[in-house]
PDB file of N, CA and C in Angstrom:
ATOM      1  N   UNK A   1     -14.848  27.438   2.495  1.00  0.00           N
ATOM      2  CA  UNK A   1     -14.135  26.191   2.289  1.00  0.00           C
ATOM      3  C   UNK A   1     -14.957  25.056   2.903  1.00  0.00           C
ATOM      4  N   UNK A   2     -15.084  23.761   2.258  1.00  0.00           N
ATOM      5  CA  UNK A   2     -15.573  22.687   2.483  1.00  0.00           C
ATOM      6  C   UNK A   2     -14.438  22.056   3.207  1.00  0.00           C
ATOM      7  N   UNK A   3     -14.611  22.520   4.971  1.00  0.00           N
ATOM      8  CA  UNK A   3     -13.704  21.765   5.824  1.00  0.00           C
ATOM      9  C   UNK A   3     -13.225  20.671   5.949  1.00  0.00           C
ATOM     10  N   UNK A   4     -14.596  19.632   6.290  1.00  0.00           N
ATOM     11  CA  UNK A   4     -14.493  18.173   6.392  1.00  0.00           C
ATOM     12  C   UNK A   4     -14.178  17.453   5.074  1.00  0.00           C
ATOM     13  N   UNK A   5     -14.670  18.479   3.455  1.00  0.00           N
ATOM     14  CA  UNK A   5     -14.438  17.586   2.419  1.00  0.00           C
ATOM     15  C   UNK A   5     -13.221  17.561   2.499  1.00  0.00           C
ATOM     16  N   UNK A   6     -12.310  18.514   2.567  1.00  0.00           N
ATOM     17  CA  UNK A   6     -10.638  18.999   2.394  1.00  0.00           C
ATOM     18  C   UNK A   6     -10.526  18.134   3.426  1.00  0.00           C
ATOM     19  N   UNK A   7     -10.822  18.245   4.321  1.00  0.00           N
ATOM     20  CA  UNK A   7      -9.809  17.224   5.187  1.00  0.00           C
ATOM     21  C   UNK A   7      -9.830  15.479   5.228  1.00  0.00           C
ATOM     22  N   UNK A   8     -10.933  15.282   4.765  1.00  0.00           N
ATOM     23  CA  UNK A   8     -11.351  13.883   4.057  1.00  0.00           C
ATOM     24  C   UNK A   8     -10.335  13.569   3.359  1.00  0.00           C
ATOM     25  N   UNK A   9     -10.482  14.454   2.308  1.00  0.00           N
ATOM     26  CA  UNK A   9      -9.447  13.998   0.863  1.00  0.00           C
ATOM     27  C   UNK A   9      -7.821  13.873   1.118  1.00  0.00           C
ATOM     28  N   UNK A  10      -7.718  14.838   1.843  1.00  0.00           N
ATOM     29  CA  UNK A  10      -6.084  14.897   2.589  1.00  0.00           C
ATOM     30  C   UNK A  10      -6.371  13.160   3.180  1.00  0.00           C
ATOM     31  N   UNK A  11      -6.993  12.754   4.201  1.00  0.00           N
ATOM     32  CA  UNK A  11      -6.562  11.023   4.718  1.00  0.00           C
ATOM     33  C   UNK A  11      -7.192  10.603   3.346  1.00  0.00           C
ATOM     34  N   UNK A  12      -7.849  10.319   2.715  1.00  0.00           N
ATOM     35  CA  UNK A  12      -8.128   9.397   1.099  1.00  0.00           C
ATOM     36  C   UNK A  12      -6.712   9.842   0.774  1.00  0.00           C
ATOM     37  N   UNK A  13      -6.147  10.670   0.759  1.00  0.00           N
ATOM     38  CA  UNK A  13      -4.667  11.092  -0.083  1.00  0.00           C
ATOM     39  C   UNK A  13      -3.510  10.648   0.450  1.00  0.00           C
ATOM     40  N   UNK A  14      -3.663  10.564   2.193  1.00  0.00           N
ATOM     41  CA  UNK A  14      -2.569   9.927   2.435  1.00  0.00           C
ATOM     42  C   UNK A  14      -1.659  11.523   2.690  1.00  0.00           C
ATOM     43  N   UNK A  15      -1.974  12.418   2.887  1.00  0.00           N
ATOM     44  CA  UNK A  15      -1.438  13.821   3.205  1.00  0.00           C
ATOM     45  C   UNK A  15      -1.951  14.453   4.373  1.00  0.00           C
ATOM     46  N   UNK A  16      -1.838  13.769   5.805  1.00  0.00           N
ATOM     47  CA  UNK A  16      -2.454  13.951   6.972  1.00  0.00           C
ATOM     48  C   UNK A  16      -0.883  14.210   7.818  1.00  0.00           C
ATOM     49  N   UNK A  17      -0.815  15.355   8.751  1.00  0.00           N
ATOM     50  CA  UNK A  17       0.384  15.490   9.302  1.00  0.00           C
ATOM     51  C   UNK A  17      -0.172  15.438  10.825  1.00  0.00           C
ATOM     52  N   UNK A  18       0.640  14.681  11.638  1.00  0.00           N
ATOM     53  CA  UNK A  18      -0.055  14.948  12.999  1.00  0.00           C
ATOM     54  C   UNK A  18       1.198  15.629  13.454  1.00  0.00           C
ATOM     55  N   UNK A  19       0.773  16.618  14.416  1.00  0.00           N
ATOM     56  CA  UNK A  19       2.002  17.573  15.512  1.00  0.00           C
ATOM     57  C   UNK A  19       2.268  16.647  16.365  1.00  0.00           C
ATOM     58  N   UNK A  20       3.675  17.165  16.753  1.00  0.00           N
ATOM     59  CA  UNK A  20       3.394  16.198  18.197  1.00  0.00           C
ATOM     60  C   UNK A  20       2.519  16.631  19.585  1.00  0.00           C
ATOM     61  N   UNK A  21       2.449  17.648  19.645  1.00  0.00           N
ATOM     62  CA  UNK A  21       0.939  17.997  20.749  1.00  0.00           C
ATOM     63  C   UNK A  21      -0.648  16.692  20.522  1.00  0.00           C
ATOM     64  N   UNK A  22      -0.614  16.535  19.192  1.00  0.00           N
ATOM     65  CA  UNK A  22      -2.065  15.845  18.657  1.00  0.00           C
ATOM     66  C   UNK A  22      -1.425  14.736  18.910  1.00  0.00           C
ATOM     67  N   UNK A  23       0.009  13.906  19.103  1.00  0.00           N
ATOM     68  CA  UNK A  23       0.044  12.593  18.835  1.00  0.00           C
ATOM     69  C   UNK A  23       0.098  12.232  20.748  1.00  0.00           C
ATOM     70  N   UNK A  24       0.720  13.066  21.794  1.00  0.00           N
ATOM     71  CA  UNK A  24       0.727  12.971  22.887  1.00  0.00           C
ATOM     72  C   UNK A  24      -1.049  13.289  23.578  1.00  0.00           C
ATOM     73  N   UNK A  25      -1.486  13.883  22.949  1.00  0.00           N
ATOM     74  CA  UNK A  25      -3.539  14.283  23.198  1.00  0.00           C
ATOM     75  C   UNK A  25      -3.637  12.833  23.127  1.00  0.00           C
ATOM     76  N   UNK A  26      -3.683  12.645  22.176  1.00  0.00           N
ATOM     77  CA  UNK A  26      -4.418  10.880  21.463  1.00  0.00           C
ATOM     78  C   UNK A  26      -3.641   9.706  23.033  1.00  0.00           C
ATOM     79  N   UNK A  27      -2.231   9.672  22.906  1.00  0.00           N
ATOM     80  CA  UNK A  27      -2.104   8.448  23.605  1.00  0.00           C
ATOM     81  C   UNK A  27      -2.302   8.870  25.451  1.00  0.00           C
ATOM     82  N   UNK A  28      -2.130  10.336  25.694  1.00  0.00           N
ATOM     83  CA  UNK A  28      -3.327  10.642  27.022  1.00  0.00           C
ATOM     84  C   UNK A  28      -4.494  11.028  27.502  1.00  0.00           C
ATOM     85  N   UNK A  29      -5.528  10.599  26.031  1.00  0.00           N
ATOM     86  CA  UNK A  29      -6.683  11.320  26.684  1.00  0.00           C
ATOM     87  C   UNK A  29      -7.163  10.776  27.501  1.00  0.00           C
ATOM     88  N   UNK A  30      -7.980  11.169  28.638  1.00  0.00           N
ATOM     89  CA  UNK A  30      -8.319  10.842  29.871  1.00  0.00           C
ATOM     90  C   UNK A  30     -10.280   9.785  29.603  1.00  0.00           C
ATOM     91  N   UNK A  31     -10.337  10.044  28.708  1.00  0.00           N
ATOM     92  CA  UNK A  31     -11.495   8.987  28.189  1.00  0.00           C
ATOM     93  C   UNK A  31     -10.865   7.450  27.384  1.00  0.00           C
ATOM     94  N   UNK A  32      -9.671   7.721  27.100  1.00  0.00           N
ATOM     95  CA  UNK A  32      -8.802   6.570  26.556  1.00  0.00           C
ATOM     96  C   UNK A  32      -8.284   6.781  25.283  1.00  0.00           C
ATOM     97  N   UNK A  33      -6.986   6.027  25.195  1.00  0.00           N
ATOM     98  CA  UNK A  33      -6.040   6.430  23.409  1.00  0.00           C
ATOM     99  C   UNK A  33      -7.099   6.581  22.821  1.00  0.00           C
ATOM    100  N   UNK A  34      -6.653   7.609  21.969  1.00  0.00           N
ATOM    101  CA  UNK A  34      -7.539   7.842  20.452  1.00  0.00           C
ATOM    102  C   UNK A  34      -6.915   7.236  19.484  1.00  0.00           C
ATOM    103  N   UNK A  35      -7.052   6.223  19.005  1.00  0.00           N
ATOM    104  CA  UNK A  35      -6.106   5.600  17.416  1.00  0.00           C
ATOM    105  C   UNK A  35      -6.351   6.440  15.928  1.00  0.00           C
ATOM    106  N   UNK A  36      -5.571   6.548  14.914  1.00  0.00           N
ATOM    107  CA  UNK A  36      -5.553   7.306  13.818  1.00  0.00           C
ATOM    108  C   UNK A  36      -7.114   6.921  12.760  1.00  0.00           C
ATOM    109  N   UNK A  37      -7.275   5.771  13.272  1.00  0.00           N
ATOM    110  CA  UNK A  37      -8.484   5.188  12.151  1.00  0.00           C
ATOM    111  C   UNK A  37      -9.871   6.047  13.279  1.00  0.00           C
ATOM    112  N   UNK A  38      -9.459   5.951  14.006  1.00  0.00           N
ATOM    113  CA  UNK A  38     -11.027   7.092  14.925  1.00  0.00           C
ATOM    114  C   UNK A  38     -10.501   8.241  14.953  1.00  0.00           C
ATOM    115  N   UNK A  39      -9.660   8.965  14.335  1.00  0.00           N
ATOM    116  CA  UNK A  39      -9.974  10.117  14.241  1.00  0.00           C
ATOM    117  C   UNK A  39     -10.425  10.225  12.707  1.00  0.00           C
ATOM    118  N   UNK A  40      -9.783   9.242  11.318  1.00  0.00           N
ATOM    119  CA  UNK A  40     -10.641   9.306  10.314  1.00  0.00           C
ATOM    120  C   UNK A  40     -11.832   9.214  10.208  1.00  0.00           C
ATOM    121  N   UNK A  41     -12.622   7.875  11.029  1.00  0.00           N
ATOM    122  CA  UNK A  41     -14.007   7.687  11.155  1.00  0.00           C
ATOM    123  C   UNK A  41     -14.439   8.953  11.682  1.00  0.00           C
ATOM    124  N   UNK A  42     -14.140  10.001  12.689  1.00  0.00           N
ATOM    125  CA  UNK A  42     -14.747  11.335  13.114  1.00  0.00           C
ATOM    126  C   UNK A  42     -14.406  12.196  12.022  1.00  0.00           C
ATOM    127  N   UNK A  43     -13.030  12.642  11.375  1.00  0.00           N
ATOM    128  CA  UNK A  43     -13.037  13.702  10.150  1.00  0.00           C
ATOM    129  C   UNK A  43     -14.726  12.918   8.987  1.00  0.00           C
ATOM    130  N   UNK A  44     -14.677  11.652   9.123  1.00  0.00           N
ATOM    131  CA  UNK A  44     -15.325  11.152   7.505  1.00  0.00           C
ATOM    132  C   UNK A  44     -17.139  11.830   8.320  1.00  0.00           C
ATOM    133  N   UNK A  45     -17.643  11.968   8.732  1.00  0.00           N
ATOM    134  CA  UNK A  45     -18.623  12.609   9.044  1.00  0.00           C
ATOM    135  C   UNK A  45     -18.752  13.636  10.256  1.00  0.00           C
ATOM    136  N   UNK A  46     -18.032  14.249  10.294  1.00  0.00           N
ATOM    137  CA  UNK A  46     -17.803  15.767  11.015  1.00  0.00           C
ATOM    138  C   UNK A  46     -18.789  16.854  10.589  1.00  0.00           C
ATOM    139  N   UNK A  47     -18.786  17.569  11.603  1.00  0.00           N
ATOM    140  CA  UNK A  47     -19.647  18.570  11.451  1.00  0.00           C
ATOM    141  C   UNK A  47     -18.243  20.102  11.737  1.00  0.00           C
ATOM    142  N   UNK A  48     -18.758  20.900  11.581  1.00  0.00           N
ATOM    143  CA  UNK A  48     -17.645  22.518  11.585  1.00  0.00           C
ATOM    144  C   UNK A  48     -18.313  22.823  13.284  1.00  0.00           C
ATOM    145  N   UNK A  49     -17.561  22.748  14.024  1.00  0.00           N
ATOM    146  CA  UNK A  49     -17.950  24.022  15.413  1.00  0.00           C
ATOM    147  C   UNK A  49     -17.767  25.090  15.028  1.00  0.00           C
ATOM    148  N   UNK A  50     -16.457  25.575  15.095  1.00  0.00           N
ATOM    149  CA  UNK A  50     -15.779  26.946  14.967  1.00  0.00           C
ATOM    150  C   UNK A  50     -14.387  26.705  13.936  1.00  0.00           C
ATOM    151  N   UNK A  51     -14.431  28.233  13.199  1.00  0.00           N
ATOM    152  CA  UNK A  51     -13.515  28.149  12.306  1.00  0.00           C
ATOM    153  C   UNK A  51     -12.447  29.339  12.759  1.00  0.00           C
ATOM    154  N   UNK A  52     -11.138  29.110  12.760  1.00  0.00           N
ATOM    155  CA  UNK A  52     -10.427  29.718  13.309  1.00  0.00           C
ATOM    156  C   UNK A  52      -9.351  30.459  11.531  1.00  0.00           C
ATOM    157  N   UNK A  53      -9.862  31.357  10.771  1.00  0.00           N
ATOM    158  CA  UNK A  53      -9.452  31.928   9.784  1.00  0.00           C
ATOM    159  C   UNK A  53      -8.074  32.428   9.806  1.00  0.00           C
ATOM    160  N   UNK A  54      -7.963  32.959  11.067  1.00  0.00           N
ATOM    161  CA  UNK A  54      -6.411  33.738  11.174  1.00  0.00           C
ATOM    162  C   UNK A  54      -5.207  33.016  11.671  1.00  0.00           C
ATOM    163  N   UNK A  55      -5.602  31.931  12.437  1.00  0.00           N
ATOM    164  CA  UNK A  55      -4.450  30.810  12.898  1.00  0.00           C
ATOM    165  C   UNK A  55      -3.104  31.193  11.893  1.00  0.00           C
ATOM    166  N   UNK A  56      -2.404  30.990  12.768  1.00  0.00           N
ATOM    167  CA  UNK A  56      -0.935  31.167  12.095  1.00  0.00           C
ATOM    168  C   UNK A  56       0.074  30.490  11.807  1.00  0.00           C
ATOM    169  N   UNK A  57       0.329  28.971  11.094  1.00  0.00           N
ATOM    170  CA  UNK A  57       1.266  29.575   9.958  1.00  0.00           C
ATOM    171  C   UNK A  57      -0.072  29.334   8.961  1.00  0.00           C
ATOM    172  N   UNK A  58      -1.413  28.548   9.471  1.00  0.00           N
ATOM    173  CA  UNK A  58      -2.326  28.212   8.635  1.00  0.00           C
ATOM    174  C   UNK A  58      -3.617  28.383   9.401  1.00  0.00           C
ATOM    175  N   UNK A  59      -4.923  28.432   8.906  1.00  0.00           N
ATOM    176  CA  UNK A  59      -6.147  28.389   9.016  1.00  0.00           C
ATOM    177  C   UNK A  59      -6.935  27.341   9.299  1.00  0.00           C
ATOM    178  N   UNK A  60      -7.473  27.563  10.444  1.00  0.00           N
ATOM    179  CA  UNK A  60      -7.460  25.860  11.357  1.00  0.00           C
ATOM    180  C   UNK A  60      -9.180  25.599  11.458  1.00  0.00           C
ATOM    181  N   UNK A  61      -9.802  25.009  12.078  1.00  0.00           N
ATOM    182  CA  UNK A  61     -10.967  24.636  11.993  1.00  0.00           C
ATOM    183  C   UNK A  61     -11.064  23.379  13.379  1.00  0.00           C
ATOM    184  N   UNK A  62     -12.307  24.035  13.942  1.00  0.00           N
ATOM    185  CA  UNK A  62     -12.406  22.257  15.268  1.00  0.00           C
ATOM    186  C   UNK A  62     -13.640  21.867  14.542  1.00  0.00           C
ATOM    187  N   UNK A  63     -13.482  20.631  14.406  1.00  0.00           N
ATOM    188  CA  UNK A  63     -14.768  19.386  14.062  1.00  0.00           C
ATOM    189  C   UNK A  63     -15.236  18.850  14.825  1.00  0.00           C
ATOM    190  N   UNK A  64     -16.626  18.600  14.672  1.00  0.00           N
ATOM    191  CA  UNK A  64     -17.038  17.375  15.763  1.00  0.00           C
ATOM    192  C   UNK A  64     -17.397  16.289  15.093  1.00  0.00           C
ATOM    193  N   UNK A  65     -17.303  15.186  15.292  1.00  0.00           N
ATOM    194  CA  UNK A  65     -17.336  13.621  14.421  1.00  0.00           C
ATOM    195  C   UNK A  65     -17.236  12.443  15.711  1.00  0.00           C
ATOM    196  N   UNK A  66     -18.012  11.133  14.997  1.00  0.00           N
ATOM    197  CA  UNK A  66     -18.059  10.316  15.705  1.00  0.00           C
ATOM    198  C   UNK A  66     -17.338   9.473  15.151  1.00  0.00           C
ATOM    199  N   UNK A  67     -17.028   8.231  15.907  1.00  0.00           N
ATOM    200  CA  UNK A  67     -16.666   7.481  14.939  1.00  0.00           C
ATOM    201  C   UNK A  67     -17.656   6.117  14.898  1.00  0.00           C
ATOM    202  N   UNK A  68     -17.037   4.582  13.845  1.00  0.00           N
ATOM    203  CA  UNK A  68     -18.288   3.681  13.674  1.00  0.00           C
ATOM    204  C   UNK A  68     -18.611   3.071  15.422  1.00  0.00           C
ATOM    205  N   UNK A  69     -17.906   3.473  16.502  1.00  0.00           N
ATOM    206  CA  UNK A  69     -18.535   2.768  17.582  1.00  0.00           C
ATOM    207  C   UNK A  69     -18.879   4.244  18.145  1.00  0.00           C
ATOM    208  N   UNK A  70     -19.502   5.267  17.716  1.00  0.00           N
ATOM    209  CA  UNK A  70     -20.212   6.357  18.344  1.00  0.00           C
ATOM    210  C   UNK A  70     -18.862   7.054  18.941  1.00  0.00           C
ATOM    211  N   UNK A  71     -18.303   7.129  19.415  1.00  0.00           N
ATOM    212  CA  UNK A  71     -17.307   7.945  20.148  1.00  0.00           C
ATOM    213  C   UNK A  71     -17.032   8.977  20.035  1.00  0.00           C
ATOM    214  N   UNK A  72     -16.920  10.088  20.369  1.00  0.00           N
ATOM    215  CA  UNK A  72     -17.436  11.429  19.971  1.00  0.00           C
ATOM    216  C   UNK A  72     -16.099  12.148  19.960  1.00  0.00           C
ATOM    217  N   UNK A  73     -15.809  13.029  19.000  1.00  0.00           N
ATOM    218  CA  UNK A  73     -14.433  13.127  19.013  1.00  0.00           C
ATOM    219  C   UNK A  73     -14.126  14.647  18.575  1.00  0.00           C
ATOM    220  N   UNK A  74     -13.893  15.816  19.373  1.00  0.00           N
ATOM    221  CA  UNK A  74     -13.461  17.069  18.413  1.00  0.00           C
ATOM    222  C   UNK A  74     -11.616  16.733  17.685  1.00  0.00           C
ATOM    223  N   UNK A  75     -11.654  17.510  16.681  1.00  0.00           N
ATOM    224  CA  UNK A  75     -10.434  17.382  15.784  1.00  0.00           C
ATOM    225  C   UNK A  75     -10.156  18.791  15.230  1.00  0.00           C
ATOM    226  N   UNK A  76      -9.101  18.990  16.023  1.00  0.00           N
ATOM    227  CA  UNK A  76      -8.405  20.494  15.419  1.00  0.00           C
ATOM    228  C   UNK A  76      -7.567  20.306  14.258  1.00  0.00           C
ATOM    229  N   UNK A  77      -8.247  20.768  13.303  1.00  0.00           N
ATOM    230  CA  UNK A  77      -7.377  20.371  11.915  1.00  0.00           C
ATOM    231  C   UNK A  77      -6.815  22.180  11.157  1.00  0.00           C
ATOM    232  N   UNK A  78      -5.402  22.300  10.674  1.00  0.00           N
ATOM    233  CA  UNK A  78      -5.039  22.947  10.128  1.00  0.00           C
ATOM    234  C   UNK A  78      -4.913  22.729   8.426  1.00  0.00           C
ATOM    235  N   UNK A  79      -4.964  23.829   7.894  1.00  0.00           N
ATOM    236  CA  UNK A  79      -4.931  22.972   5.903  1.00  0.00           C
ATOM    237  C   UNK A  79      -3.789  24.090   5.491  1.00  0.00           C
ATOM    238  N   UNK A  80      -2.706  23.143   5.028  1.00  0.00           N
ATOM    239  CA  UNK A  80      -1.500  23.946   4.433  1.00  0.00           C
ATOM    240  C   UNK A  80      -1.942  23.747   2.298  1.00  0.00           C
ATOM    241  N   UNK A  81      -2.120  25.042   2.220  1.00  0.00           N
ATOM    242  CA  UNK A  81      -3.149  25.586   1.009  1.00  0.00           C
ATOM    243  C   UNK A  81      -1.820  25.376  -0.025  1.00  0.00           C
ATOM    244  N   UNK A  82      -0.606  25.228   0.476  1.00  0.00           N
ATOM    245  CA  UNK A  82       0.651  25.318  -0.939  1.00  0.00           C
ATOM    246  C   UNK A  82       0.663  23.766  -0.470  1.00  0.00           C
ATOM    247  N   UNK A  83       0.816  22.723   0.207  1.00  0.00           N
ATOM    248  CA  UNK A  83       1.401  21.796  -0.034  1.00  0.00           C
ATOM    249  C   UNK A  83      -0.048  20.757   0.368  1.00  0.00           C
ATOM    250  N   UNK A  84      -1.128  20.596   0.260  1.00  0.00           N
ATOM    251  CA  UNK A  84      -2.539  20.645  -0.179  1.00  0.00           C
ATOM    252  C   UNK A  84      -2.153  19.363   1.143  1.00  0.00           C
ATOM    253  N   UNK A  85      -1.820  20.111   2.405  1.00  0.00           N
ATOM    254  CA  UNK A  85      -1.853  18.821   3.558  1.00  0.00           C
ATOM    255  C   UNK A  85      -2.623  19.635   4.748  1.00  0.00           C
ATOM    256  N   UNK A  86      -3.195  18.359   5.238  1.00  0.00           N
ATOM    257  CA  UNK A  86      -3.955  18.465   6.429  1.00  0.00           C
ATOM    258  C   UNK A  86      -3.201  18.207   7.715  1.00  0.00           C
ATOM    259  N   UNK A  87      -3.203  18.704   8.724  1.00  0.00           N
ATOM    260  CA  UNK A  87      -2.482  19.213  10.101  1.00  0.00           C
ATOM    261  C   UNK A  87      -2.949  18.923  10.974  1.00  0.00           C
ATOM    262  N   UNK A  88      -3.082  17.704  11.703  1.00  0.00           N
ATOM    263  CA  UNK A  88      -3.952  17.283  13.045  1.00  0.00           C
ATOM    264  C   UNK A  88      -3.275  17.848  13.852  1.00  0.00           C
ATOM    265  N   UNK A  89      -3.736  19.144  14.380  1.00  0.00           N
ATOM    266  CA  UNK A  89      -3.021  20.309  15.522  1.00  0.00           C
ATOM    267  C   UNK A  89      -3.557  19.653  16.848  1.00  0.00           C
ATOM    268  N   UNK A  90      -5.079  18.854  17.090  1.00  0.00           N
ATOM    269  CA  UNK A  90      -5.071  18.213  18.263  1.00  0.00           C
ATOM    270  C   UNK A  90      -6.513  17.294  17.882  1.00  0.00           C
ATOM    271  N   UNK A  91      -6.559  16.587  18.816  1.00  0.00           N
ATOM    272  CA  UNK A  91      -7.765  15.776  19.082  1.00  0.00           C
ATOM    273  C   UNK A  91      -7.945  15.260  20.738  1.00  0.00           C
ATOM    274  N   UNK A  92      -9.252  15.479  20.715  1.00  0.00           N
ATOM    275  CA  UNK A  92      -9.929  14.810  21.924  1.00  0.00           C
ATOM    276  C   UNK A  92     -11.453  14.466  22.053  1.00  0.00           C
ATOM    277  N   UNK A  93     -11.782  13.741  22.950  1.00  0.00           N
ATOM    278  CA  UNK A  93     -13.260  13.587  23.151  1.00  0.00           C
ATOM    279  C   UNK A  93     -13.417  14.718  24.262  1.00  0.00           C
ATOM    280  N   UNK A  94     -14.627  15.197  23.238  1.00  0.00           N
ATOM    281  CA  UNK A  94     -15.004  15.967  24.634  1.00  0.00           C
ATOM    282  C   UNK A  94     -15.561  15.760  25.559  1.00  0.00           C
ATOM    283  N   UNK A  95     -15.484  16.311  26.994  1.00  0.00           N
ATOM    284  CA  UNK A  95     -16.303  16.212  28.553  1.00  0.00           C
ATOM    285  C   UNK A  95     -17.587  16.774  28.187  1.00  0.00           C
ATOM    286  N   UNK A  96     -18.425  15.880  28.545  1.00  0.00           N
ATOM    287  CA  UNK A  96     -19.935  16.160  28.094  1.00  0.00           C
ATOM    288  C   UNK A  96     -20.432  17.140  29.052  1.00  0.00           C
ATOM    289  N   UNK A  97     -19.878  17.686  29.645  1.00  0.00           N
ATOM    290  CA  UNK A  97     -20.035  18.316  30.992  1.00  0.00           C
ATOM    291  C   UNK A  97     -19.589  19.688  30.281  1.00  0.00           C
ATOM    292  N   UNK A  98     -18.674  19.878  29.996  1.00  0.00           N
ATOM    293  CA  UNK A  98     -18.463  21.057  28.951  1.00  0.00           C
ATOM    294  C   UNK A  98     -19.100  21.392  27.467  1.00  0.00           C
ATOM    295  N   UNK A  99     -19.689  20.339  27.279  1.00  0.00           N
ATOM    296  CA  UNK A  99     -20.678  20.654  25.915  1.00  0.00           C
ATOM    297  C   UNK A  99     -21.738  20.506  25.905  1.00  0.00           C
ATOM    298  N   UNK A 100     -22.639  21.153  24.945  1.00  0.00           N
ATOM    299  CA  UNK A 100     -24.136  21.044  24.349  1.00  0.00           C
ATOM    300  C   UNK A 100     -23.688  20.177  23.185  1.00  0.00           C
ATOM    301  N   UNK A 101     -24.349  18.519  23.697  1.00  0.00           N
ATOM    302  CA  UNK A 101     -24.237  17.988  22.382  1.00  0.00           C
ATOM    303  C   UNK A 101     -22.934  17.905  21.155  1.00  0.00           C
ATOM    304  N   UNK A 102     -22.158  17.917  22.117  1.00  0.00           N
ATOM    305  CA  UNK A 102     -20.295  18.144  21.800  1.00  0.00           C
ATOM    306  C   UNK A 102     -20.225  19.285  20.636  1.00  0.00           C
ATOM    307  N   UNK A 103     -21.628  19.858  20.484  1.00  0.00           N
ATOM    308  CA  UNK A 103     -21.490  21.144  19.339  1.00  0.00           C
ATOM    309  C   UNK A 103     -20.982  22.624  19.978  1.00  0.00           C
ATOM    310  N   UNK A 104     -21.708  22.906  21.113  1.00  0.00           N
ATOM    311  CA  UNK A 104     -21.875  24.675  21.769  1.00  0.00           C
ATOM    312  C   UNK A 104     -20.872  24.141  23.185  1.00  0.00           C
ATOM    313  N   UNK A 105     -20.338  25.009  23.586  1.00  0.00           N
ATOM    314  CA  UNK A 105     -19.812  25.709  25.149  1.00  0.00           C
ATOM    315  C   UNK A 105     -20.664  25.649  25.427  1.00  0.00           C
ATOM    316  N   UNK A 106     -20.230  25.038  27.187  1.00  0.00           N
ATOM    317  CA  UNK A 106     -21.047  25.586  28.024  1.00  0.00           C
ATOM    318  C   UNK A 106     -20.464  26.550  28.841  1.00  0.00           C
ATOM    319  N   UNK A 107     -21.630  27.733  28.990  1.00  0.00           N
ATOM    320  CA  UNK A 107     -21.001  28.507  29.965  1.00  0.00           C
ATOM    321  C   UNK A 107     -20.664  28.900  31.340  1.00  0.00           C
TER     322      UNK A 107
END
């Protein structure tokens, strides 16, 4: 599956669901609110970290994406395959201290 295209087209579509876990992430992250238009600018050129196939009630995926002022942003997105919507399960910037290049763990 073309992660970032599917999840693109879901915000072009206007079929983006945020949880409330992803909407309380955004207004406490500890680098500062995340607003809905920076997490589009990070889905619209995202890259795939890890794909999570078995997630349960759906099949989830973390992205890494910036947005237009650089801001570096992972995005846990779920894709509900019958009702063709995208699932912002969470978002945050990551601690550069915990990543390689906000792509790899560090261990």
């Amino acid at each position: 599956m073309d992660w970032p295209g599917v999840i693109r087209r879901c915000f072009d579509e206007d079929r983006v669901l945020y949880t409330a876990h992803a909407r309380r992430e955004m207004r406490q992250e500890e680098f500062g609110p995340i607003s809905d238009a920076e997490v589009y600018e990070a889905v619209c050129n995202a890259d795939v970290i890890e794909t999570y196939p078995d997630d349960k009630p759906y099949p989830s995926v973390l992205l890494f994406g910036q947005t237009n002022r650089s801001r570096p942003l992972h995005v846990v997105c779920a894709f509900d395959a019958e009702s063709e919507q995208a699932i912002i399960v969470t978002t945050y910037e990551p601690d550069p201290d915990l990543w390689y290049d906000y792509r790899r763990r560090k261990r």
